[in-house]
C-alpha atoms as a PDB file:
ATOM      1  CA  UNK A   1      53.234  -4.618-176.736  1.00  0.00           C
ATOM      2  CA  UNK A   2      55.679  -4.003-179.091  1.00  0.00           C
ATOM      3  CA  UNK A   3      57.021  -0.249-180.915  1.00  0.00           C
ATOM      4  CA  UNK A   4      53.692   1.453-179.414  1.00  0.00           C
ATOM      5  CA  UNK A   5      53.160   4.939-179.926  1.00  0.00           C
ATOM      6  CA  UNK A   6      52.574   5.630-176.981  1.00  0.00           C
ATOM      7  CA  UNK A   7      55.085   3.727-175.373  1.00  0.00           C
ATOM      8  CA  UNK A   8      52.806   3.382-172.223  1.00  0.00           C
ATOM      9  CA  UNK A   9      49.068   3.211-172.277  1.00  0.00           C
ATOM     10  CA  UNK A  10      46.351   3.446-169.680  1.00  0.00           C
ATOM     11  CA  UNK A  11      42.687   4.466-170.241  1.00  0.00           C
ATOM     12  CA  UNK A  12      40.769   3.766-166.694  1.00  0.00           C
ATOM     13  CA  UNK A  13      37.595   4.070-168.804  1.00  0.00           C
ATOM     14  CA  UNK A  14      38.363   0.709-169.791  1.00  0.00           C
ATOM     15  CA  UNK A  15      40.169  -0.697-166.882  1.00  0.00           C
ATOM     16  CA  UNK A  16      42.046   0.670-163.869  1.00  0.00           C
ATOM     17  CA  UNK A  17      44.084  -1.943-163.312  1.00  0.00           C
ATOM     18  CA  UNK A  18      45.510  -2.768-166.933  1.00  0.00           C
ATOM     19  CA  UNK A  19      48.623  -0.660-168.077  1.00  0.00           C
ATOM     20  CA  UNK A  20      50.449  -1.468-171.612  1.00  0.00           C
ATOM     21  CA  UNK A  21      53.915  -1.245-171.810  1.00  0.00           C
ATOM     22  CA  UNK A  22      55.946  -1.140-174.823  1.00  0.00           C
ATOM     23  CA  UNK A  23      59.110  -4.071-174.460  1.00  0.00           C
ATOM     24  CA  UNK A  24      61.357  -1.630-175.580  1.00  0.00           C
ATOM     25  CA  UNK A  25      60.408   1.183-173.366  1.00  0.00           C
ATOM     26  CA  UNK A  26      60.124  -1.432-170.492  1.00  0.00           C
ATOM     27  CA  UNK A  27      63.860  -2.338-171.282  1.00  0.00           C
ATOM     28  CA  UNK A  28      65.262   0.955-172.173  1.00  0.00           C
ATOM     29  CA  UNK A  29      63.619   2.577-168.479  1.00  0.00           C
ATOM     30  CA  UNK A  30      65.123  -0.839-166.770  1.00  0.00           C
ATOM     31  CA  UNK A  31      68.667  -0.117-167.971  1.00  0.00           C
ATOM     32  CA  UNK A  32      68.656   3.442-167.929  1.00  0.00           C
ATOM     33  CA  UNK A  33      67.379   2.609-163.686  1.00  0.00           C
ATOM     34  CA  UNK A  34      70.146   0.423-163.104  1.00  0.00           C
ATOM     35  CA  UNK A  35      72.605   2.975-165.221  1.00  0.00           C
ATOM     36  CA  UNK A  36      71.589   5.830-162.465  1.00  0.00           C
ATOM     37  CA  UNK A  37      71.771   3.386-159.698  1.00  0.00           C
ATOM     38  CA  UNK A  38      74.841   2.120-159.547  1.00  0.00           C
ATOM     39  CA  UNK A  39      76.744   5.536-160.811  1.00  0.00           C
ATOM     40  CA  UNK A  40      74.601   6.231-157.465  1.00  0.00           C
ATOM     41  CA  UNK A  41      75.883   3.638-155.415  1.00  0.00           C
ATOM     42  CA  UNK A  42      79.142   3.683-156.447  1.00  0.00           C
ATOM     43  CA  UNK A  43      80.030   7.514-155.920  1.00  0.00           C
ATOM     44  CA  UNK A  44      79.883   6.996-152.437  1.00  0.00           C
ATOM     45  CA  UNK A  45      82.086   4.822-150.258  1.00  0.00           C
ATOM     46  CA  UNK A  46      79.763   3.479-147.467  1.00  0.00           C
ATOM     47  CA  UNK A  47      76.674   2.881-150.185  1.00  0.00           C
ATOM     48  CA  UNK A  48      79.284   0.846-152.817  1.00  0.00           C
ATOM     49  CA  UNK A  49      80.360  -1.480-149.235  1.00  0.00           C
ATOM     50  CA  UNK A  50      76.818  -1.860-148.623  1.00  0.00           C
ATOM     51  CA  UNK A  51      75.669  -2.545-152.039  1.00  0.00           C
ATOM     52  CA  UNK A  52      78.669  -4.991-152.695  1.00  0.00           C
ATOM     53  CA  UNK A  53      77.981  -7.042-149.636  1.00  0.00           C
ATOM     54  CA  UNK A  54      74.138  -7.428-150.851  1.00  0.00           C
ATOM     55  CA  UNK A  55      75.093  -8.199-154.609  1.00  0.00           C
ATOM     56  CA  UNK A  56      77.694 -11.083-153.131  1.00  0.00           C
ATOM     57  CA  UNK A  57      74.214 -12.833-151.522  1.00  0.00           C
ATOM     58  CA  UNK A  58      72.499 -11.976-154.461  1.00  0.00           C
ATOM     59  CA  UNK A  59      74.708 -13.365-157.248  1.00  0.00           C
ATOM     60  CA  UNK A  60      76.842 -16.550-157.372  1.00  0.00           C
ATOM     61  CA  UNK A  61      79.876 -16.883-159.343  1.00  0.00           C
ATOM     62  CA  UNK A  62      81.457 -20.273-161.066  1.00  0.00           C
ATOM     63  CA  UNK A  63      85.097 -20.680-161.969  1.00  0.00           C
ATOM     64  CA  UNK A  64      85.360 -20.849-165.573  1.00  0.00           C
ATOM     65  CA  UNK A  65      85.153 -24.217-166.961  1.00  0.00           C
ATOM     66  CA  UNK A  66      83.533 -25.523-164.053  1.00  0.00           C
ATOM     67  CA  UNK A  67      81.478 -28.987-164.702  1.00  0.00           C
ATOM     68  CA  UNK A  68      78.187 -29.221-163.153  1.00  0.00           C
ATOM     69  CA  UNK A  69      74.973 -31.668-164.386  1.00  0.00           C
ATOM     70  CA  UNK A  70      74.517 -29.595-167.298  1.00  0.00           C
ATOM     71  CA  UNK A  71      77.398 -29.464-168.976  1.00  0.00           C
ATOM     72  CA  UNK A  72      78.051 -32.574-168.627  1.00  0.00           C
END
């Protein structure tokens, strides 16, 4: 859905397993998650070591400019 009033629907009368989610609600609560999470994380010493040795698995980084198959 898209700019629903309500941004999040559910009527169990006609299903219980369907929920509607506006985009931009579904964006806004992601960011706004992640926002509280890493002020979270980072505030404290032994979680930001933790967290930082997880997002290094997690994410991989390319020098700039590097060529690969598709930019070739």
């Amino acid at each position: 859905m898209d700019k629903s009033i309500p941004e999040v629907r559910y009527d169990p009368s006609v299903s219980t397993d369907l929920v509607l989610v506006s985009i931009a609600a579904l964006r806004d609560a992601f960011f706004a998650g992640m926002h509280d999470f890493l002020i979270n994380v980072y505030s404290d010493k032994d979680k930001a070591r933790l967290v930082n040795s997880r997002f290094e698995k997690m994410v991989h980084q390319f020098p700039l400019g590097a060529e690969d198959e598709t930019t070739r």
